[in-house]
C-alpha atoms as a PDB file:
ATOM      1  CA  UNK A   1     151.564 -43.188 173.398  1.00  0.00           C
ATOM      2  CA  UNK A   2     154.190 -42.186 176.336  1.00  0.00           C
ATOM      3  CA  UNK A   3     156.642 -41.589 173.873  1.00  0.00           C
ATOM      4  CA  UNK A   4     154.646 -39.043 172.500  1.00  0.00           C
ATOM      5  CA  UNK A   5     153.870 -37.243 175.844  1.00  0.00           C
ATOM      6  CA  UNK A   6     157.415 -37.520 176.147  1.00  0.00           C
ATOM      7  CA  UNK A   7     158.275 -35.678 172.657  1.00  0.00           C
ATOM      8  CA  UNK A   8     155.336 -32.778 173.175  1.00  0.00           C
ATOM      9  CA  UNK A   9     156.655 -32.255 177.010  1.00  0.00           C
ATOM     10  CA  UNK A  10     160.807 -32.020 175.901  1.00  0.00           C
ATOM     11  CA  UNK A  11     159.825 -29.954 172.818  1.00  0.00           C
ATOM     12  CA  UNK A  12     157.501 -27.695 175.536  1.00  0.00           C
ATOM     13  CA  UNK A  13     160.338 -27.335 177.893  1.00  0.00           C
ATOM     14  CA  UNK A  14     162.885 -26.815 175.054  1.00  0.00           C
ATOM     15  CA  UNK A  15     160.818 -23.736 173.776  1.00  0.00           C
ATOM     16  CA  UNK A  16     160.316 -22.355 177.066  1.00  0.00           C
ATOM     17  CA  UNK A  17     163.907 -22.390 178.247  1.00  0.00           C
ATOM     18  CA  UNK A  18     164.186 -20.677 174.655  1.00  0.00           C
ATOM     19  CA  UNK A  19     161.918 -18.043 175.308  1.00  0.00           C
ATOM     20  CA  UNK A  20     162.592 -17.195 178.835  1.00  0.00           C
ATOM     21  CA  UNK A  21     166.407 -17.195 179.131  1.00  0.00           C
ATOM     22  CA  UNK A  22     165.767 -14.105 176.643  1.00  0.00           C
ATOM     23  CA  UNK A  23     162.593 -12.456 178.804  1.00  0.00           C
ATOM     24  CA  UNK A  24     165.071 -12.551 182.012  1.00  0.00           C
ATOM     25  CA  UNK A  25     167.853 -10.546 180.595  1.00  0.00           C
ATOM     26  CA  UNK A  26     167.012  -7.066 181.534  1.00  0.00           C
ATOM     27  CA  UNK A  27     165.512  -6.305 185.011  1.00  0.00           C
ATOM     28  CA  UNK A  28     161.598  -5.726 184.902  1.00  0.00           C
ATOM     29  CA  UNK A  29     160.536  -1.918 185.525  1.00  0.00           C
ATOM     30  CA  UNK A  30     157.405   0.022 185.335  1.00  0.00           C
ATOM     31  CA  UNK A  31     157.273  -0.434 181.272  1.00  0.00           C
ATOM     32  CA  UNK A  32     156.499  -4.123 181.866  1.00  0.00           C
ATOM     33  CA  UNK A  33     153.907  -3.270 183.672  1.00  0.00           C
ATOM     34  CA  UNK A  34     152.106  -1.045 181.586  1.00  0.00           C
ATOM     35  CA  UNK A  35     148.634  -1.711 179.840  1.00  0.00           C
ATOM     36  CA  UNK A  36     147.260  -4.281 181.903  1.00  0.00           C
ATOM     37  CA  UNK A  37     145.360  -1.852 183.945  1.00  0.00           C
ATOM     38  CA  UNK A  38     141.293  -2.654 183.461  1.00  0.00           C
ATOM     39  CA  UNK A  39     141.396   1.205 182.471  1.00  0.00           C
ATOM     40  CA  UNK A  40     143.491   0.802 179.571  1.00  0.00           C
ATOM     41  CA  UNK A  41     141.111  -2.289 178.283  1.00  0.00           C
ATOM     42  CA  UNK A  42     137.311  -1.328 179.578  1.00  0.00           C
ATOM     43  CA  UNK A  43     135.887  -2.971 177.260  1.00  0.00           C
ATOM     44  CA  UNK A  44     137.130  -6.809 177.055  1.00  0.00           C
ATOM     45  CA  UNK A  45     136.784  -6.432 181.157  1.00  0.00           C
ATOM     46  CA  UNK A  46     133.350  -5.198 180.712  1.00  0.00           C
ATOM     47  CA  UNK A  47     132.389  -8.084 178.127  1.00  0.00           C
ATOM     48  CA  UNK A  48     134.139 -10.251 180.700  1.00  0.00           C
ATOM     49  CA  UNK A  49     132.074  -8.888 183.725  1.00  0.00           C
ATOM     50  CA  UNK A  50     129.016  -8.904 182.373  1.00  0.00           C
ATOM     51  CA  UNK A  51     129.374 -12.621 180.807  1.00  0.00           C
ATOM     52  CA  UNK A  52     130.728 -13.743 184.284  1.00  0.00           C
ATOM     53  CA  UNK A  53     127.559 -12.124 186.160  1.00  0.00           C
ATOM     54  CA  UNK A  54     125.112 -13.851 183.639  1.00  0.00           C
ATOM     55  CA  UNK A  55     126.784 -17.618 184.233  1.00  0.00           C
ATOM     56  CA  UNK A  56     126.524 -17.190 187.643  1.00  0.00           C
ATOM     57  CA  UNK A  57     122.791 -15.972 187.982  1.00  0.00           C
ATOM     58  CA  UNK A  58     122.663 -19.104 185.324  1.00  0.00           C
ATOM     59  CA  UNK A  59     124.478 -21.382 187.821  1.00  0.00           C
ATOM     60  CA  UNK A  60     122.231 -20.361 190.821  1.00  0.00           C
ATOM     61  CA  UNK A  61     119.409 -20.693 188.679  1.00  0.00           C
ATOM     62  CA  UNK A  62     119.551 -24.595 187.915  1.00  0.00           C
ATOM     63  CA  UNK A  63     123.069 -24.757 186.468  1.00  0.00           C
ATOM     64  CA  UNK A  64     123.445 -26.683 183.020  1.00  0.00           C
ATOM     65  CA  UNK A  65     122.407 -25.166 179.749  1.00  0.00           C
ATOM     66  CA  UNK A  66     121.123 -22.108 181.467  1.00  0.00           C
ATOM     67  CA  UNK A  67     124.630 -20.889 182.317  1.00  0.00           C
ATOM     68  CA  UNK A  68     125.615 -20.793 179.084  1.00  0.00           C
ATOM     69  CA  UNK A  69     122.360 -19.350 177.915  1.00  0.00           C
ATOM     70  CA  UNK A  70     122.626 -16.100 180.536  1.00  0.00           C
ATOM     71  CA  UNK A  71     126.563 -16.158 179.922  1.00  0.00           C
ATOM     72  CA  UNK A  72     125.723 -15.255 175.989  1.00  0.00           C
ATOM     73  CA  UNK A  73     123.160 -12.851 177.131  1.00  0.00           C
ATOM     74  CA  UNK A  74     125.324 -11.784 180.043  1.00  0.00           C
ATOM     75  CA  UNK A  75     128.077 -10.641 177.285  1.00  0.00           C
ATOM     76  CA  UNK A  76     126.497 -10.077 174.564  1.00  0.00           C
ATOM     77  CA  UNK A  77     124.078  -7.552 176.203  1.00  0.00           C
ATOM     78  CA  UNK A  78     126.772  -5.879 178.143  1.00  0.00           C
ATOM     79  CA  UNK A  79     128.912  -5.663 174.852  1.00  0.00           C
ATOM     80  CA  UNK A  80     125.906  -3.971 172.832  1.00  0.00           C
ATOM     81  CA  UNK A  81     125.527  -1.327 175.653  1.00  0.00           C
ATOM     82  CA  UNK A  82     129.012  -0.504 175.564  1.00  0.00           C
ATOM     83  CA  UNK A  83     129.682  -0.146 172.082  1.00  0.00           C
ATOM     84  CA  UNK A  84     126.595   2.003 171.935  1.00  0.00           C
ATOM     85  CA  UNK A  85     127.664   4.262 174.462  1.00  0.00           C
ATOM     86  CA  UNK A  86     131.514   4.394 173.595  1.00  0.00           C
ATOM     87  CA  UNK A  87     131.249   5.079 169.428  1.00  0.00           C
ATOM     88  CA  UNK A  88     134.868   5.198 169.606  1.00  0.00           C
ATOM     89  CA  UNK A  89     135.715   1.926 171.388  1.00  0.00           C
ATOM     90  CA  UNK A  90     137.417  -0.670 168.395  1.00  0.00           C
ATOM     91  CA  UNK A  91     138.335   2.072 166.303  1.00  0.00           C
ATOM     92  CA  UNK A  92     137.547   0.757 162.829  1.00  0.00           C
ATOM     93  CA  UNK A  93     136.505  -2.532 164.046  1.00  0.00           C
ATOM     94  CA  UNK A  94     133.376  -0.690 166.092  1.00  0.00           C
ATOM     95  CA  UNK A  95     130.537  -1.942 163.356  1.00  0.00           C
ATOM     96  CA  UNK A  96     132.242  -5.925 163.641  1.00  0.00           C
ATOM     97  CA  UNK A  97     132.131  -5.804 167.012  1.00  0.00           C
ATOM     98  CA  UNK A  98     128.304  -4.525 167.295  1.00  0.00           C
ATOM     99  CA  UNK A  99     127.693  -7.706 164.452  1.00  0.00           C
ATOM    100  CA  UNK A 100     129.630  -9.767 166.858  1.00  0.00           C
ATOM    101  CA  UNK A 101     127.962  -8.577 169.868  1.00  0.00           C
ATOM    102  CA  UNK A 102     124.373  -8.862 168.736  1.00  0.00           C
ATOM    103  CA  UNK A 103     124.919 -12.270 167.570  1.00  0.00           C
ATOM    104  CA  UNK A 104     125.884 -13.441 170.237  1.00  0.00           C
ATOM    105  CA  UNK A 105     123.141 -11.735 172.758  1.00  0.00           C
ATOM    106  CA  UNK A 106     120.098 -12.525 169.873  1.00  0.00           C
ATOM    107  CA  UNK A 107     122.072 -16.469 170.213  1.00  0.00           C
ATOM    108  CA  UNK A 108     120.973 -15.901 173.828  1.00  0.00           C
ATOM    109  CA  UNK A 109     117.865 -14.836 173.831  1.00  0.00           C
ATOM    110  CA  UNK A 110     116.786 -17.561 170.916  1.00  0.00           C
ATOM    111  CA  UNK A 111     118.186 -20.219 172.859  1.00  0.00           C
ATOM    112  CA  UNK A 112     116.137 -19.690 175.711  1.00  0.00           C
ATOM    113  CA  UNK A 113     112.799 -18.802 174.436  1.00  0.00           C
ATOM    114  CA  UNK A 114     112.538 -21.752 172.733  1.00  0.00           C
ATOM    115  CA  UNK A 115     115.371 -24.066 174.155  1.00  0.00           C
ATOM    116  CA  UNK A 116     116.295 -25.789 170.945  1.00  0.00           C
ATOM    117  CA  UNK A 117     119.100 -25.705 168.972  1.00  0.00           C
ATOM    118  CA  UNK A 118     116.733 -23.932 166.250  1.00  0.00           C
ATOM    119  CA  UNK A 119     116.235 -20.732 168.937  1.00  0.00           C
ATOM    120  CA  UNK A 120     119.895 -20.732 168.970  1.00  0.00           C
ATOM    121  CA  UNK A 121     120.460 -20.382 165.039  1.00  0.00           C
ATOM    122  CA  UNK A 122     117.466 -18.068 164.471  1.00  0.00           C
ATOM    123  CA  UNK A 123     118.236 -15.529 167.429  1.00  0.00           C
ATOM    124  CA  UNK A 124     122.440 -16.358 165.829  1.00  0.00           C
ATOM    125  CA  UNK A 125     120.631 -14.921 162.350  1.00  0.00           C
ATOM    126  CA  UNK A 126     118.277 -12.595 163.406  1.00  0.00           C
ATOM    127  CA  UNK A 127     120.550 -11.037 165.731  1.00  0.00           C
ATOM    128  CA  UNK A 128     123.805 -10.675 163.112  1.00  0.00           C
ATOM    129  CA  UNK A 129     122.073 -10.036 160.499  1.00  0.00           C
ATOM    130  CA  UNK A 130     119.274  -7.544 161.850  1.00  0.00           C
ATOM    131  CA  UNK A 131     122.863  -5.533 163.017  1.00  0.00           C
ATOM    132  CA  UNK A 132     124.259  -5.994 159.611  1.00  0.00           C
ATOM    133  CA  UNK A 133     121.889  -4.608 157.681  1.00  0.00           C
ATOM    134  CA  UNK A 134     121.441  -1.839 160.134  1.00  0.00           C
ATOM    135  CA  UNK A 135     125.280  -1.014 160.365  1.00  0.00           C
ATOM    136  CA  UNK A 136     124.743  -1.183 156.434  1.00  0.00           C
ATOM    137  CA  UNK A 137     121.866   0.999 155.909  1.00  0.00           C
ATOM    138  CA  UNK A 138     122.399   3.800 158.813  1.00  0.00           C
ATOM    139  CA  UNK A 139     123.089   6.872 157.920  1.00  0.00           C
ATOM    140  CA  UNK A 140     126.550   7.878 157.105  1.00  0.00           C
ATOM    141  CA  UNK A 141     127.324  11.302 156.732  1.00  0.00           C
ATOM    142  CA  UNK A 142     131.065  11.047 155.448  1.00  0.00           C
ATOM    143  CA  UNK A 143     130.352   8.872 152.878  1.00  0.00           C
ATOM    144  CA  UNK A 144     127.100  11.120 151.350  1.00  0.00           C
ATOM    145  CA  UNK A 145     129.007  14.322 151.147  1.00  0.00           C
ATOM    146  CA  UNK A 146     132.337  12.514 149.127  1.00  0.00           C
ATOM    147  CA  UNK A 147     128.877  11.216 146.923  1.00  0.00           C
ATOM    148  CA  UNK A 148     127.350  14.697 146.871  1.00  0.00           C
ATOM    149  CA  UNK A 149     130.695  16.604 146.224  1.00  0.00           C
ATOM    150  CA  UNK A 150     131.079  19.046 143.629  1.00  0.00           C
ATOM    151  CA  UNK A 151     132.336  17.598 140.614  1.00  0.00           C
ATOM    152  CA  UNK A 152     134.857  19.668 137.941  1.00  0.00           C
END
């Protein structure tokens, strides 16, 4: 058993000295930097808040299960409002992410009302799939004028 610590540690330590003996051979400027700013990623610090403030009106509320329960909600919630107000947050990825993003708030919501793992799987399905087969069945203008298009 220590001799396989030993191996994962050395081959760690090996990879590191690999990998940083080439990130220390220029001097760092104001590129490095760049793109960590909350304003450049609003979103996955926005999912983050709002998950964050849920677990911790979960923690002062008892703690346990609950956190977890208001952290989905938290997140999920927070995530649904933003992708409905920003239509051009993801890019192409926009309709996944309100899938995603339901799921995870109806997971929530399922889980507490009836605080069984059954609320959790029905409010996981009614909440991914309810999005689906709206992102599915909305309208989408594009797509009916290519259909409706002249043809030669």
């Amino acid at each position: 058993m220590f001799q396989r610590k030993f191996w994962i540690l050395a081959i760690c330590l090996s990879l590191l000295m690999m990998t940083g003996s080439a990130a220390f051979a220029r001097d760092m400027n104001n590129e490095d930097l760049s793109g960590i700013s909350p304003q450049h990623h609003k979103y996955v610090f926005s999912v983050l808040g709002g998950a964050a403030a849920g677990a911790g009106l979960g923690f002062i509320l008892g703690g346990g299960a609950k956190t977890a329960k208001l952290a989905m909600i938290g997140g999920g919630g927070v995530s649904t409002w933003y992708l409905h107000t920003h239509p051009s947050a993801l890019g192409r990825f926009h309709d996944w992410g309100m899938i995603g993003s339901n799921t995870f708030l109806g997971m929530g919501i399922g889980w507490t009302i009836c605080d069984c793992d059954n609320g959790l799987i029905a409010g996981a399905l009614l909440g991914g799939g309810g999005t689906a087969a709206w992102e599915a069945l909305k309208s989408d203008r594009p797509a009916r004028n290519a259909y409706n298009k002249v043809k030669p």
